[in-house]
C-alpha atoms as a PDB file:
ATOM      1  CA  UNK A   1      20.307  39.473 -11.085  1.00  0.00           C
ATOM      2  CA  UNK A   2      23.259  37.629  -9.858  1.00  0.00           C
ATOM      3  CA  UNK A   3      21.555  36.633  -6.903  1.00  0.00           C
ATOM      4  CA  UNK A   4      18.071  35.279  -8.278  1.00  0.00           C
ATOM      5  CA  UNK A   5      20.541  32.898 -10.175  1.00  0.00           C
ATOM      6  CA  UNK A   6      22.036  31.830  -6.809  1.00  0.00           C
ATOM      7  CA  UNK A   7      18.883  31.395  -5.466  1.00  0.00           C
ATOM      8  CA  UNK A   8      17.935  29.387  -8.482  1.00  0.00           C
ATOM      9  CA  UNK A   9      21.259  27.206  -8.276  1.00  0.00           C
ATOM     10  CA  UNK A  10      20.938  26.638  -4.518  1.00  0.00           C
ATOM     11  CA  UNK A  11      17.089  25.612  -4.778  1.00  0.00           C
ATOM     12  CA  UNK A  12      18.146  23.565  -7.740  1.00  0.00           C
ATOM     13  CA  UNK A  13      20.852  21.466  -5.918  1.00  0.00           C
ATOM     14  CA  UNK A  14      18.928  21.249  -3.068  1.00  0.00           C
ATOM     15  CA  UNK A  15      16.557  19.208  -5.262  1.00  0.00           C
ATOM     16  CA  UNK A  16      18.293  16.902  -6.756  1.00  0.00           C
ATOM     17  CA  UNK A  17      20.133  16.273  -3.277  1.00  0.00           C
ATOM     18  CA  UNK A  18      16.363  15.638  -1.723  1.00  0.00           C
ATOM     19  CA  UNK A  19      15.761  13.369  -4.914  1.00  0.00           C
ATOM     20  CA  UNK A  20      18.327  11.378  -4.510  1.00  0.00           C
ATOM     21  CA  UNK A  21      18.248  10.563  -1.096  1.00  0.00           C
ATOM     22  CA  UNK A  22      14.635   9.582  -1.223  1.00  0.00           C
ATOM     23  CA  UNK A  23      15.622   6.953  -4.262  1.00  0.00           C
ATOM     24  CA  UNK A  24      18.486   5.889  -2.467  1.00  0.00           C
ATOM     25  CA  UNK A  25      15.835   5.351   0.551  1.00  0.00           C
ATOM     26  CA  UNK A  26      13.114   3.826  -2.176  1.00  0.00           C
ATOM     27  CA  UNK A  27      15.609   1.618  -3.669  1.00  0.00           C
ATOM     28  CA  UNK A  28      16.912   0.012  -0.259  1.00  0.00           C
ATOM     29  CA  UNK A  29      13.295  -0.132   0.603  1.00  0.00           C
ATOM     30  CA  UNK A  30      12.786  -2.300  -2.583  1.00  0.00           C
ATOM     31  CA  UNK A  31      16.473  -4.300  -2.306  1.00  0.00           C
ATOM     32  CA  UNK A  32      15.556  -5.634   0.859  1.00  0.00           C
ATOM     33  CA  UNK A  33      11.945  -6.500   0.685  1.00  0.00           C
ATOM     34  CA  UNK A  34      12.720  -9.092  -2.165  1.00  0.00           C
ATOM     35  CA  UNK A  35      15.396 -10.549   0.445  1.00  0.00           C
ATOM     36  CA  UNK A  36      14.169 -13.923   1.521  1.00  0.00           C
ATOM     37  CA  UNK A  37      16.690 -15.338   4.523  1.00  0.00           C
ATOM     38  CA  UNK A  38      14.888 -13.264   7.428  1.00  0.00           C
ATOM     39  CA  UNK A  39      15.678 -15.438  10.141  1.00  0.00           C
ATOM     40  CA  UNK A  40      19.448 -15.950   9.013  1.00  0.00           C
ATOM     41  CA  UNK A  41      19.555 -11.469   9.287  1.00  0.00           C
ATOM     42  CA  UNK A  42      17.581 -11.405  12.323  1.00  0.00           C
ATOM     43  CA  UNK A  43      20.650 -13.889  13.926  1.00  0.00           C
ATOM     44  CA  UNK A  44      22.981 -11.048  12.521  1.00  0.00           C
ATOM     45  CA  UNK A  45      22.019  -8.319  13.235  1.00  0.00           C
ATOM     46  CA  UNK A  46      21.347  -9.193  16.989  1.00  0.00           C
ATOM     47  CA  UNK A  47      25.319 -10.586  17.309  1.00  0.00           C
ATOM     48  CA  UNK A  48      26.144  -7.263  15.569  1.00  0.00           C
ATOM     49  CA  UNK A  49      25.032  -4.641  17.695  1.00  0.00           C
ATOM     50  CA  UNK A  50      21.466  -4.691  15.974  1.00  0.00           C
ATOM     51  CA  UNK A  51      17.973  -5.402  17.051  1.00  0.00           C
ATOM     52  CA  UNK A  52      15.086  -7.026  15.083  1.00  0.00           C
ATOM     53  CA  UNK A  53      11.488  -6.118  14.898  1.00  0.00           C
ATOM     54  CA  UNK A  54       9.083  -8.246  13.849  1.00  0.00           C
ATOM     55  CA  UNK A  55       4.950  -7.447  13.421  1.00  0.00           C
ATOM     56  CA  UNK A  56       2.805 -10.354  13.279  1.00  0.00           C
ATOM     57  CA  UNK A  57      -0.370  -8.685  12.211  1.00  0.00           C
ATOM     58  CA  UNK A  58       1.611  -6.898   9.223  1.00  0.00           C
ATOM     59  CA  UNK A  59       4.227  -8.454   8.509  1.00  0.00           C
ATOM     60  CA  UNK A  60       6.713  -6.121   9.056  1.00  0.00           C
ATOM     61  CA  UNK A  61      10.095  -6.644   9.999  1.00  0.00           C
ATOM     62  CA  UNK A  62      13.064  -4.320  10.549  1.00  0.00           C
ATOM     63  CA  UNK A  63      16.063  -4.147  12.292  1.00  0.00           C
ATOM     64  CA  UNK A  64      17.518  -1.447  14.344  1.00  0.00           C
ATOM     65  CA  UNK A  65      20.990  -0.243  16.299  1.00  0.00           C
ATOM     66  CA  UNK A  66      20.892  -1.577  20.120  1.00  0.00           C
ATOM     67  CA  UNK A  67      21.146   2.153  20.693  1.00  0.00           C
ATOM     68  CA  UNK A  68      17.392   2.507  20.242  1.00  0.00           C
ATOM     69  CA  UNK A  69      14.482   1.634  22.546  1.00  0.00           C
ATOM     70  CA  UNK A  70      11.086   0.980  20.486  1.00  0.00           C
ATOM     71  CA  UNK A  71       8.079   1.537  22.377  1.00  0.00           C
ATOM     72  CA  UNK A  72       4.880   0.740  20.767  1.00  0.00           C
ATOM     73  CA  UNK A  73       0.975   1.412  20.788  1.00  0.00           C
ATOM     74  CA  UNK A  74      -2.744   1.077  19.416  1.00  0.00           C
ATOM     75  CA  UNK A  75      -3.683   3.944  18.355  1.00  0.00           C
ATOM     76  CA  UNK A  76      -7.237   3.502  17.587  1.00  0.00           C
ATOM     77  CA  UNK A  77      -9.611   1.390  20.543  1.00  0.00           C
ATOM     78  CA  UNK A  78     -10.014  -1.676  17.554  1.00  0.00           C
ATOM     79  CA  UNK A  79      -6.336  -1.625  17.128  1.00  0.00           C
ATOM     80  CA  UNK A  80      -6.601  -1.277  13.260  1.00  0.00           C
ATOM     81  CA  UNK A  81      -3.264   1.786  13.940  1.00  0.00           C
ATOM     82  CA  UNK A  82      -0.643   0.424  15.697  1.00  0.00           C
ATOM     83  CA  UNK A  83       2.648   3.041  16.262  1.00  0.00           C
ATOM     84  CA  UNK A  84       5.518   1.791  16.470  1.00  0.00           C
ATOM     85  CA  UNK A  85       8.560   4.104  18.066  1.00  0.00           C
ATOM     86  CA  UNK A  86      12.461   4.148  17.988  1.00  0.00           C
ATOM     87  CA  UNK A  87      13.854   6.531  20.286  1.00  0.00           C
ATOM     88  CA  UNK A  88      17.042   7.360  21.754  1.00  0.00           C
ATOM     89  CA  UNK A  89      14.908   8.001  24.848  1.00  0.00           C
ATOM     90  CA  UNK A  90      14.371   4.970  27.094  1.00  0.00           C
ATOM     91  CA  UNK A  91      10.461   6.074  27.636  1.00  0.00           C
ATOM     92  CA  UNK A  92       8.799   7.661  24.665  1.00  0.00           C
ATOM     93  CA  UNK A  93       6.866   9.689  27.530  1.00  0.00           C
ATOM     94  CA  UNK A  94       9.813  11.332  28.588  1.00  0.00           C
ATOM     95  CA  UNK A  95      10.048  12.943  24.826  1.00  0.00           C
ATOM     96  CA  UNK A  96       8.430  16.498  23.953  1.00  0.00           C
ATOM     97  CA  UNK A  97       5.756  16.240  21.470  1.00  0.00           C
ATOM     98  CA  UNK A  98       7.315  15.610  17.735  1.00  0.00           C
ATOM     99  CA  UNK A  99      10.798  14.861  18.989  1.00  0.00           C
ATOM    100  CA  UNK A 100      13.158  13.742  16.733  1.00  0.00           C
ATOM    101  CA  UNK A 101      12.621   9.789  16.122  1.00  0.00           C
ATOM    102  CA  UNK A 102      12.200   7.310  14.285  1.00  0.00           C
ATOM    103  CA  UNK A 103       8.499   5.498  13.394  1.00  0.00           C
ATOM    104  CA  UNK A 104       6.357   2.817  11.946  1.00  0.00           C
ATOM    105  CA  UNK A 105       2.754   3.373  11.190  1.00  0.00           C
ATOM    106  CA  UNK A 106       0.727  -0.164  10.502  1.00  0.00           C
ATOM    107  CA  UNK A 107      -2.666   0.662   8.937  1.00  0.00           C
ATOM    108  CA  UNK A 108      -4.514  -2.569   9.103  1.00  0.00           C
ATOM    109  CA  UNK A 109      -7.072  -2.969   6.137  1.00  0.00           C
ATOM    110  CA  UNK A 110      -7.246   0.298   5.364  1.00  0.00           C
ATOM    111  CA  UNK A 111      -7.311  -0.084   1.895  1.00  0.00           C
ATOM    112  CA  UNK A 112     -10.731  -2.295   1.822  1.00  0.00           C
ATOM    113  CA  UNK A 113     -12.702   0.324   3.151  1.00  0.00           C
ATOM    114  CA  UNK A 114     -12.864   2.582   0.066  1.00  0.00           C
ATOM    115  CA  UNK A 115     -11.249   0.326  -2.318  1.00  0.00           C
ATOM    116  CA  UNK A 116      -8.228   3.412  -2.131  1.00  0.00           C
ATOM    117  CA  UNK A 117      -5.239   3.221  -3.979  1.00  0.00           C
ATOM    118  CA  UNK A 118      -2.460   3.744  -1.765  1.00  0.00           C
ATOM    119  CA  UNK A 119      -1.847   7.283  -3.275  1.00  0.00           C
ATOM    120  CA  UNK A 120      -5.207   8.092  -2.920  1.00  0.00           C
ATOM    121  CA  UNK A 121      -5.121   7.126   0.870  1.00  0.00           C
ATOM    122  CA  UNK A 122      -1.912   9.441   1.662  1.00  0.00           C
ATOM    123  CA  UNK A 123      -3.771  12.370  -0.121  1.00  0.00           C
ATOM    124  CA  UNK A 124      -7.009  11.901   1.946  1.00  0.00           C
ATOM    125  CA  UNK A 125      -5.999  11.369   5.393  1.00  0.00           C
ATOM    126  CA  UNK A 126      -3.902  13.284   7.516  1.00  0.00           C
ATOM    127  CA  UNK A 127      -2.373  11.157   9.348  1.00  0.00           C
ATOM    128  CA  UNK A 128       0.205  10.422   6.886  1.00  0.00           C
ATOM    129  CA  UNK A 129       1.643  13.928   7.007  1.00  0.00           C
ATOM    130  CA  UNK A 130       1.018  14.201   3.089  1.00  0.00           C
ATOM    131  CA  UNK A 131      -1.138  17.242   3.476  1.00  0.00           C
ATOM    132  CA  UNK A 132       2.247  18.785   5.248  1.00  0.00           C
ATOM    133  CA  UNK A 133       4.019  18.426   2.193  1.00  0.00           C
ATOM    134  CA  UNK A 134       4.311  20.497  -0.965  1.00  0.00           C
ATOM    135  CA  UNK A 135       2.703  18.267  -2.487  1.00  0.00           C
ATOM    136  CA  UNK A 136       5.629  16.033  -4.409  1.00  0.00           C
ATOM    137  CA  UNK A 137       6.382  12.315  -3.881  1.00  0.00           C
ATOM    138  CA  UNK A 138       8.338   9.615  -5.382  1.00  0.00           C
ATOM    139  CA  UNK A 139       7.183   6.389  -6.493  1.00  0.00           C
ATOM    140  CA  UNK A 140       8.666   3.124  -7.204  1.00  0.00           C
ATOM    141  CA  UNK A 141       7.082  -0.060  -8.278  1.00  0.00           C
ATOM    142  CA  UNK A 142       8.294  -3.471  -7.297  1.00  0.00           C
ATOM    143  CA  UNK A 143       5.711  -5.498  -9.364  1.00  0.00           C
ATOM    144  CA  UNK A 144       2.196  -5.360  -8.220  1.00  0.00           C
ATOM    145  CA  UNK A 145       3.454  -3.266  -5.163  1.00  0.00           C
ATOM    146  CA  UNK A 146       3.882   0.817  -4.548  1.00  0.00           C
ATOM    147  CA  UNK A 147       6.847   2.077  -2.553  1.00  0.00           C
ATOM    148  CA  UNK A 148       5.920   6.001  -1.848  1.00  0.00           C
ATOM    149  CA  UNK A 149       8.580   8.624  -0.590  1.00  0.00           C
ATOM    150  CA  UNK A 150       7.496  12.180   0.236  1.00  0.00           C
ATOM    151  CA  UNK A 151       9.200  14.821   2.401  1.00  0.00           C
ATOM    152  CA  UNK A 152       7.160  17.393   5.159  1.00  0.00           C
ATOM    153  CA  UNK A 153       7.924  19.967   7.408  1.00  0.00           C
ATOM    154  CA  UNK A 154       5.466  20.451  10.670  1.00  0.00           C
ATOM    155  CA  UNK A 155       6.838  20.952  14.149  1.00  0.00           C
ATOM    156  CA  UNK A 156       9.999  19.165  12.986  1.00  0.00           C
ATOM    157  CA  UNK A 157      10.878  18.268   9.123  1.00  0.00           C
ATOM    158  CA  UNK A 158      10.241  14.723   8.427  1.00  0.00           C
ATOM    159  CA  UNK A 159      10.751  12.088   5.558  1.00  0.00           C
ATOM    160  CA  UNK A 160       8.228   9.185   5.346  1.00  0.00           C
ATOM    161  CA  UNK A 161       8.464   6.146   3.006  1.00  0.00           C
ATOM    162  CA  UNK A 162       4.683   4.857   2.746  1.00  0.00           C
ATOM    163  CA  UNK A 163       4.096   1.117   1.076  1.00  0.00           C
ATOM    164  CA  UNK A 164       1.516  -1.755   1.318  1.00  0.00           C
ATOM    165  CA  UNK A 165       0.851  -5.515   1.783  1.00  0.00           C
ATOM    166  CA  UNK A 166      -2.433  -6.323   0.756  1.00  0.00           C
ATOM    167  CA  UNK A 167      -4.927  -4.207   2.123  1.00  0.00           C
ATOM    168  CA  UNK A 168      -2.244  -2.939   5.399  1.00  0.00           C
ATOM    169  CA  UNK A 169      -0.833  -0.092   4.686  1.00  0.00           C
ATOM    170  CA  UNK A 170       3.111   0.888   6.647  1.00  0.00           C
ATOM    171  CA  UNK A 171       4.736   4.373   6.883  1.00  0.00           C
ATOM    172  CA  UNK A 172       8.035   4.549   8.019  1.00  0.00           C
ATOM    173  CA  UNK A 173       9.094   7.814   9.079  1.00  0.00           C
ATOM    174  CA  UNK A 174      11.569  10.081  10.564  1.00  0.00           C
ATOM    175  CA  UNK A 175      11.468  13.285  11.796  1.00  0.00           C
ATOM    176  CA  UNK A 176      14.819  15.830  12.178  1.00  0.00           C
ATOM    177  CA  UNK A 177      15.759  19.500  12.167  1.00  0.00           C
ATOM    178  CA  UNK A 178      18.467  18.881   9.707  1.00  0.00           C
ATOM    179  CA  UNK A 179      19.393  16.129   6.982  1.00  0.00           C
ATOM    180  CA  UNK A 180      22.653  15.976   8.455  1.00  0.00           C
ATOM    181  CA  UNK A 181      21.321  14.711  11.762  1.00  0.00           C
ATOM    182  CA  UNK A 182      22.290  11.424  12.327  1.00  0.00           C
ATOM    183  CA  UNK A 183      19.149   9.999  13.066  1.00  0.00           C
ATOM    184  CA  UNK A 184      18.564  10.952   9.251  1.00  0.00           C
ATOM    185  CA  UNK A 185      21.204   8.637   8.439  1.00  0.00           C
ATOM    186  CA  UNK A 186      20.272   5.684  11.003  1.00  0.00           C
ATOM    187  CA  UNK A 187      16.920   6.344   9.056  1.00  0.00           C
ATOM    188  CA  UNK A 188      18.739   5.560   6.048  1.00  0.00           C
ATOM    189  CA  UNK A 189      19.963   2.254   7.231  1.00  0.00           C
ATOM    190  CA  UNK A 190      17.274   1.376   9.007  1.00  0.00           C
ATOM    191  CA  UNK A 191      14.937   1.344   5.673  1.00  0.00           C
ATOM    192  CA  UNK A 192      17.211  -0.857   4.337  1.00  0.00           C
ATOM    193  CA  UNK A 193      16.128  -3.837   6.365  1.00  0.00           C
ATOM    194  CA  UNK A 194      12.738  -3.603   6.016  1.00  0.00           C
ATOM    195  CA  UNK A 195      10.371  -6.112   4.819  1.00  0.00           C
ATOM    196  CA  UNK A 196       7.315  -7.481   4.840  1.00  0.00           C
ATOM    197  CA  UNK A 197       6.323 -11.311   4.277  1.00  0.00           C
END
């Protein structure tokens, strides 16, 4: 008996660990969208060691350690998925399929098609690694806008932080064999520089 309550106990703090980190990641998420001075962080964070990325079509801006090398791509022939990579790896090519990394999904207008919520779009299509989950997520709302936080495990374990500008929908993601990894943490910091204008 002793050890089903262990089991319980470990699962159970195991939990709350997972919860919080993924509100801690939510709430940065949320922090730094609001923040206004882009340009002035951008100037930063390159004198600091950091690099910026901005995304015209989207939006989307983030910054990243100089350690990094992003590589990006379309992924669909009308370029409505972009992928955008960070990488310890100079050349993402040079990386075995699912290696630990960093990434940014851009979803152009995928919204309009169906008239989705964003919810509804992580549950329907696979590409958001939703249907590798067990099924939980967090969800914090900023106003009119959805920031989404779920957890999966595939070839590698992976965290992904899904939320929207108008119809373009962004997934920021990370993928790790442990949450100690550091990449789990440069995940961490990463998220809180997003934002989208």
């Amino acid at each position: 008996m002793a050890r089903k309550k262990h089991a319980i106990d470990t699962y159970a703090i195991t939990a709350l660990i997972t919860v919080l980190s993924l509100a801690t990641l939510a709430y940065g998420l949320v922090q730094h969208a609001r923040r206004e001075d882009r340009l002035d962080r951008a100037q930063t964070a390159e004198s600091g060691g950091w690099k910026a990325y901005d995304d015209a079509a989207s939006g989307l801006h983030f910054e990243y350690p100089s350690s990094y090398h992003v590589s990006e791509y379309p992924d669909t022939v009308d370029g409505s998925h972009k992928i955008i990579i960070l990488s310890s790896q100079p050349d993402i090519a040079t990386q075995t399929d699912g290696s630990p990394a960093i990434s940014f999904d851009v979803f152009l207008n995928a919204l309009a098609e169906k008239n989705a919520t964003p919810i509804q779009w992580m549950k329907t299509h696979n590409v958001s690694n939703f249907n590798l989950s067990d099924g939980t997520y967090h969800k914090v709302n900023t106003g009119e806008k959805e920031i989404i936080t779920y957890r999966w495990s595939g070839l590698y374990n992976g965290i992904s932080t899904l939320f929207t500008k108008d119809n373009t929908i962004m997934i920021a993601s990370v993928t790790y064999d442990s949450l100690s990894d550091a990449i789990v943490e440069d995940f961490e910091s990463i998220a809180k520089t997003i934002s989208v204008r």
